[in-house]
C-alpha atoms as a PDB file:
ATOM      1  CA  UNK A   1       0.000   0.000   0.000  1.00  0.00           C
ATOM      2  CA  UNK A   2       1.367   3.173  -1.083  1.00  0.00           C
ATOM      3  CA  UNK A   3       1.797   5.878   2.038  1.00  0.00           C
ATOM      4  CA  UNK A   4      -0.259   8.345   0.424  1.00  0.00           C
ATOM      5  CA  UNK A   5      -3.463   5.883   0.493  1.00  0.00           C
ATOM      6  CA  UNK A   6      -2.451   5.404   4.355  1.00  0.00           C
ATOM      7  CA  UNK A   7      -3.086   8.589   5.417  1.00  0.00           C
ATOM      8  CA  UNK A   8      -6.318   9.508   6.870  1.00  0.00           C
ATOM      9  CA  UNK A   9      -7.863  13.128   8.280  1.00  0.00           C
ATOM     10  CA  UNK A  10      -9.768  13.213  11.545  1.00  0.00           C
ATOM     11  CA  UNK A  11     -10.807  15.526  14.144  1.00  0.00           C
ATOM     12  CA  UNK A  12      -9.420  16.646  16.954  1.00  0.00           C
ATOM     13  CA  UNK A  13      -9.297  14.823  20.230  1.00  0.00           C
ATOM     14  CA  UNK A  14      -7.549  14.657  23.466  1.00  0.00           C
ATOM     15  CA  UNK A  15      -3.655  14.842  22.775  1.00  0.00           C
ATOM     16  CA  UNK A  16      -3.248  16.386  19.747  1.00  0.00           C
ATOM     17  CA  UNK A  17      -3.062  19.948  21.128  1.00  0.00           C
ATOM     18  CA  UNK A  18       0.185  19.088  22.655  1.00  0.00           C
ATOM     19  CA  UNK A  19       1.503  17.159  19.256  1.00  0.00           C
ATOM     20  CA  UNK A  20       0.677  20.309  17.291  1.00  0.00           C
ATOM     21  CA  UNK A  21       2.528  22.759  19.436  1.00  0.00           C
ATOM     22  CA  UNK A  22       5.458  20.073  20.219  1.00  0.00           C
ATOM     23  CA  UNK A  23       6.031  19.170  16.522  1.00  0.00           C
ATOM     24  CA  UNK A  24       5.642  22.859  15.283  1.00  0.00           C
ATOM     25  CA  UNK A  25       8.115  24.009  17.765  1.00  0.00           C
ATOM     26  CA  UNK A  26      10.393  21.448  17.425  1.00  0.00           C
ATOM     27  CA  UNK A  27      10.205  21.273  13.507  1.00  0.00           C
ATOM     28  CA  UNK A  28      10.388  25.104  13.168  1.00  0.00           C
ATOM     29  CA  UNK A  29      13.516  25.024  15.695  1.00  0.00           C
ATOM     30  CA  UNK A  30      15.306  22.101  13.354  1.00  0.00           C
ATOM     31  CA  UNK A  31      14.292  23.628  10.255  1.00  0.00           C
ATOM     32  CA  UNK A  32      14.509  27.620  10.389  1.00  0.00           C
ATOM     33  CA  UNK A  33      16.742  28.162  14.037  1.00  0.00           C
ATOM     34  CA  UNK A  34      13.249  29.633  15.427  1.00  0.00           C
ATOM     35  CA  UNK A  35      12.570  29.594  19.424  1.00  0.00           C
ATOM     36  CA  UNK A  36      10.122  29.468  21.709  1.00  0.00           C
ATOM     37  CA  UNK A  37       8.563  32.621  20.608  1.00  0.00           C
ATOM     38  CA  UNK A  38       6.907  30.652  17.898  1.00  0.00           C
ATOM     39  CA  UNK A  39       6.214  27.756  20.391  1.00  0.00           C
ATOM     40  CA  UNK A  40       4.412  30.434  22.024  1.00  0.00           C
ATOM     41  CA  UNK A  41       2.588  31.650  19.574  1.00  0.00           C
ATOM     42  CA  UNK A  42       1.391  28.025  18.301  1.00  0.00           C
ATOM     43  CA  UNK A  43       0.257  27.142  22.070  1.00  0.00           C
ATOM     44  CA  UNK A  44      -1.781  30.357  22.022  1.00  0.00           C
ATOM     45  CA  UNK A  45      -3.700  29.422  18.955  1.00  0.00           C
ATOM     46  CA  UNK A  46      -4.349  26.074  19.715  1.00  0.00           C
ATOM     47  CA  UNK A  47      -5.591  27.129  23.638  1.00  0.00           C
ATOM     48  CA  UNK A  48      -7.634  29.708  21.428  1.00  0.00           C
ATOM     49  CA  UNK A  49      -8.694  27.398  19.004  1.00  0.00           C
ATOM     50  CA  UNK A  50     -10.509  25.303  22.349  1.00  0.00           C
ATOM     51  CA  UNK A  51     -11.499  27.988  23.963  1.00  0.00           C
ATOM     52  CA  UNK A  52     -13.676  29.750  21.660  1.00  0.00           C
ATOM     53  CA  UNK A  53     -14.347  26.479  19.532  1.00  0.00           C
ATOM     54  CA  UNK A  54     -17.490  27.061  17.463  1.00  0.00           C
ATOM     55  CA  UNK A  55     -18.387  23.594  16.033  1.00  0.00           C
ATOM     56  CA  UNK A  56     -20.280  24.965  13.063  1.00  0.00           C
ATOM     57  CA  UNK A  57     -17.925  27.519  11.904  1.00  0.00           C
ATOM     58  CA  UNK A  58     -14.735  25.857  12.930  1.00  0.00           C
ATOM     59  CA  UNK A  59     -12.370  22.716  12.034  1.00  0.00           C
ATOM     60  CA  UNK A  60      -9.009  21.165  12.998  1.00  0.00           C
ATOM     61  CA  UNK A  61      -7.752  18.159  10.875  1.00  0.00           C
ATOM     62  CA  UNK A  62      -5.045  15.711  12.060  1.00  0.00           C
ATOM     63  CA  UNK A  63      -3.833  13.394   9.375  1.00  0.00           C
ATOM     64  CA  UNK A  64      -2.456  10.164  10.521  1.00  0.00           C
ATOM     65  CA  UNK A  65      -0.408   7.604   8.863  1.00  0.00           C
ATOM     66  CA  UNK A  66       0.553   3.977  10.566  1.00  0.00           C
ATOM     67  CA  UNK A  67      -1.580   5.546  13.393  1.00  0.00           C
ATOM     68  CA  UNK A  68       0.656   8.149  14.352  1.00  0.00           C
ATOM     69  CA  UNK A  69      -0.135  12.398  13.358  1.00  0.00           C
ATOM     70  CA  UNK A  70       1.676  13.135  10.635  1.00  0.00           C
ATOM     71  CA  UNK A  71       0.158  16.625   9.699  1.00  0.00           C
ATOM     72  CA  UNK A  72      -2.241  19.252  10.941  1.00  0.00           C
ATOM     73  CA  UNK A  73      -4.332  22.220   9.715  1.00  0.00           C
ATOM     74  CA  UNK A  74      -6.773  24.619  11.678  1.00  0.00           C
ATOM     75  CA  UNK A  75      -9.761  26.492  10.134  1.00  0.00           C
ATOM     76  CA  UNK A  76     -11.052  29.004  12.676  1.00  0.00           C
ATOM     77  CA  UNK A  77     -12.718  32.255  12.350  1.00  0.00           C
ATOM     78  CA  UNK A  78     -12.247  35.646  11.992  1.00  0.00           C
ATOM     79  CA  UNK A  79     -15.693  37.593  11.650  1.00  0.00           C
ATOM     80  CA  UNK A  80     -18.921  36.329  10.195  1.00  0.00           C
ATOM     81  CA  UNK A  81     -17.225  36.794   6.611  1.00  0.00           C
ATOM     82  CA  UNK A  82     -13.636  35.494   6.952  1.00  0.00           C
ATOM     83  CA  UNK A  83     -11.822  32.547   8.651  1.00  0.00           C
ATOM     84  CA  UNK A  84      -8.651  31.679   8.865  1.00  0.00           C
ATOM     85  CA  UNK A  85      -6.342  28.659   7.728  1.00  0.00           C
ATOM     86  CA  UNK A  86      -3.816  28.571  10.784  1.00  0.00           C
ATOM     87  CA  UNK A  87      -0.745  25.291  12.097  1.00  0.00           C
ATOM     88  CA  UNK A  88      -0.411  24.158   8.804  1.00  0.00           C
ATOM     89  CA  UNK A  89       2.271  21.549   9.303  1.00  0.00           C
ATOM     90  CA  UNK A  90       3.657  18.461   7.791  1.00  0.00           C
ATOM     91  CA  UNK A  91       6.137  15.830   9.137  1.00  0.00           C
ATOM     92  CA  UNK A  92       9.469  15.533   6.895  1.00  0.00           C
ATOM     93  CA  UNK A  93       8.100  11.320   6.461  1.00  0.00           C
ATOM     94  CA  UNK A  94       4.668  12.564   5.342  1.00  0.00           C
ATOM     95  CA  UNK A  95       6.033  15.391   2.949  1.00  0.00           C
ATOM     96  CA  UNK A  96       5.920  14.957  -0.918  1.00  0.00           C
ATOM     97  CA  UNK A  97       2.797  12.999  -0.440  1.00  0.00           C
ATOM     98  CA  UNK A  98       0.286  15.933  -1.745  1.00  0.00           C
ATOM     99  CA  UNK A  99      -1.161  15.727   1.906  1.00  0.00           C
ATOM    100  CA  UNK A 100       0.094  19.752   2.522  1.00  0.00           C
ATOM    101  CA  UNK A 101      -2.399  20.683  -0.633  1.00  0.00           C
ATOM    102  CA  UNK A 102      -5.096  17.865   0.895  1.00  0.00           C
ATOM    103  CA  UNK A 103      -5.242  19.692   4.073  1.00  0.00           C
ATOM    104  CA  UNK A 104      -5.724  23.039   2.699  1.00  0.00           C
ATOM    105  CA  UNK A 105      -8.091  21.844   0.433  1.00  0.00           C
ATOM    106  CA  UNK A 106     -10.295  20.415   3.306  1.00  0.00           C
ATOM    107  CA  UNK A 107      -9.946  24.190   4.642  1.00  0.00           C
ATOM    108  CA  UNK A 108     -11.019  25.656   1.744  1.00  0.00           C
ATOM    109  CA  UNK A 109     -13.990  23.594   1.494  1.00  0.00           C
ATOM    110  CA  UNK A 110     -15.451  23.828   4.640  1.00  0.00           C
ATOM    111  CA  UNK A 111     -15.011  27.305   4.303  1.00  0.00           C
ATOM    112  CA  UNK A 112     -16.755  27.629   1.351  1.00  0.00           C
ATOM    113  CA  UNK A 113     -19.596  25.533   3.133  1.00  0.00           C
ATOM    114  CA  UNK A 114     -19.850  27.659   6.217  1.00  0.00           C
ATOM    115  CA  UNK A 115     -20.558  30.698   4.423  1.00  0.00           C
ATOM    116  CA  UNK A 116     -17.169  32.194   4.260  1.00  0.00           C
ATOM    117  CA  UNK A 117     -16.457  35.007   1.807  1.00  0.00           C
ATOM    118  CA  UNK A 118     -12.846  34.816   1.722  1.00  0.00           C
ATOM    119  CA  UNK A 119     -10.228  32.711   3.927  1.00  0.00           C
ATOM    120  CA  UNK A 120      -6.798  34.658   4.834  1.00  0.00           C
ATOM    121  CA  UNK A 121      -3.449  33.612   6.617  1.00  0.00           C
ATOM    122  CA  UNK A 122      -0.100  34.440   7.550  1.00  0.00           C
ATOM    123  CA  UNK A 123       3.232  32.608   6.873  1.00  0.00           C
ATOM    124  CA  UNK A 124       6.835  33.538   6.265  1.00  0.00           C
ATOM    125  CA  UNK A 125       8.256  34.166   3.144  1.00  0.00           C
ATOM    126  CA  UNK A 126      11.104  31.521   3.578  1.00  0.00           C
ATOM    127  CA  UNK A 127       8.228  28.727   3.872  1.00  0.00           C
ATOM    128  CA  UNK A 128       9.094  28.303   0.052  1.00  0.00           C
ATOM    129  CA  UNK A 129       6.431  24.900   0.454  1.00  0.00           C
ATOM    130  CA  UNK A 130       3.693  26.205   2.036  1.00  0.00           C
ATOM    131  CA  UNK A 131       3.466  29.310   0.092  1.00  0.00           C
ATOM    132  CA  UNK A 132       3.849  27.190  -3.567  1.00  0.00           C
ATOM    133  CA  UNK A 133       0.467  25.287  -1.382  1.00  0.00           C
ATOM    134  CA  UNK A 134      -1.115  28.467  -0.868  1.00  0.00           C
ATOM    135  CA  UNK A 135      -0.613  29.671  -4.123  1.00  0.00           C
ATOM    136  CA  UNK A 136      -1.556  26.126  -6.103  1.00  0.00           C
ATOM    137  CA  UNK A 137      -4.744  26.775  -4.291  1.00  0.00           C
ATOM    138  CA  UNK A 138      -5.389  30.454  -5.609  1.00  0.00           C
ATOM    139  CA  UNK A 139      -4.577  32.431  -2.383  1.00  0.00           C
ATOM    140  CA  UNK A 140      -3.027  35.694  -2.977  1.00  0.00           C
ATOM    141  CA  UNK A 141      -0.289  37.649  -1.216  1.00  0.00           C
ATOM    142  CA  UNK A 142      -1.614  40.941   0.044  1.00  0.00           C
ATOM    143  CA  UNK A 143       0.620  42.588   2.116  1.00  0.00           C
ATOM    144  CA  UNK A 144       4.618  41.802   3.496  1.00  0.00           C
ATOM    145  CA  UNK A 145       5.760  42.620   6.975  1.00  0.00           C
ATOM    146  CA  UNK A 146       9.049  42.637   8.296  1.00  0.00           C
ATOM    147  CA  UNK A 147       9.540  41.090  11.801  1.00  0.00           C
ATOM    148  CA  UNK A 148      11.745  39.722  14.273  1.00  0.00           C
ATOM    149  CA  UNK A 149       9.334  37.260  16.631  1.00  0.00           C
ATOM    150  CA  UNK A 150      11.361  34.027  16.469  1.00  0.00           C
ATOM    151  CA  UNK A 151      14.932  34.917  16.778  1.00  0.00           C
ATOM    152  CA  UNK A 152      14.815  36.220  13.444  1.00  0.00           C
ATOM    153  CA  UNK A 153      14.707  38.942  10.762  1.00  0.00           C
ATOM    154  CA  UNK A 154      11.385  37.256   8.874  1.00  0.00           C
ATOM    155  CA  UNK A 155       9.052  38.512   6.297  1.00  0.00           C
ATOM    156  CA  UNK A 156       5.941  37.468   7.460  1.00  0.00           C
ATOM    157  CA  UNK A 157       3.118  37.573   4.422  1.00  0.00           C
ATOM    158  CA  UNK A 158      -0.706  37.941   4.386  1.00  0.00           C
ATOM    159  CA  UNK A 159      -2.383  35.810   1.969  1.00  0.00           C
ATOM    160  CA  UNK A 160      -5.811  35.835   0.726  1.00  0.00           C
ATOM    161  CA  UNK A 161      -8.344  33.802  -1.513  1.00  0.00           C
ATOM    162  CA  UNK A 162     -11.727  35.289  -1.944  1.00  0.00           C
ATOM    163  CA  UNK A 163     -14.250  31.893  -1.904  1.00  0.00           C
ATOM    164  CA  UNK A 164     -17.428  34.194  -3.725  1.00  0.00           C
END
């Protein structure tokens, strides 16, 4: 069986908060030198994400291959109008598998089917991946910032897709 057909999405449940926040800081630190200022920043959404959870309006997806989480994407929202696709991550095993562009086409979707006018996001404009992702899937940059939140001078980027 290839990988690809062995990965499944699901919902949230009990200890995946901690995997998301773990694996981004931890993969973020390995991969870009960032600290725990983006650890931060990832526990924050996801203790947002709970705490304000509205069921109808709102989605996390945890894909799983061999049983173990493997990737993650958040869909939470902004105003009545506009949500936000937030923690997209994939492991290095899972990567090359199409599942980044999966996952953001589940958020796009249920976007769409909530009502949403147009979904927005911020990443970094070394995230050469994610952004080829985001733009594959007809999100637009809108606007460039220059910051220095995880250890680092970063350009972070605002990208939007309007779903009308």
């Amino acid at each position: 069986m290839a990988a690809k057909s062995r990965i499944r999405l699901r919902a949230l449940r009990p200890g995946d908060l901690g995997w998301v926040v773990h694996s981004h800081g931890k993969l973020y630190f390995e991969e870009y030198g960032w600290d725990e200022r983006f650890e931060a920043l990832v526990a924050g959404i996801a203790a947002k994400f709970v705490q304000d959870f509205d069921p109808k309006r709102e989605r996390c997806w945890i894909a799983e291959m061999g049983g173990e989480p493997v990737g993650s994407v958040f869909l939470v929202k902004s105003s009545k109008t506009v949500a936000k696709l937030r923690l997209l991550l994939i492991e290095p095993k899972a990567r090359g598998l199409g599942l980044g562009k999966r996952l953001v086409a589940e958020c796009i979707a249920f976007a769409r089917a909530s009502g949403y006018r147009k979904l927005v996001l911020w990443t970094q404009s070394n995230l050469a991946a994610a952004r080829h992702i985001y733009r594959a899937a007809g999100f637009r940059l809108a606007k460039r910032q220059r910051h220095r939140e995880f250890g680092y001078d970063l350009t972070g980027e605002y990208w939007e897709l309007n779903l009308s």
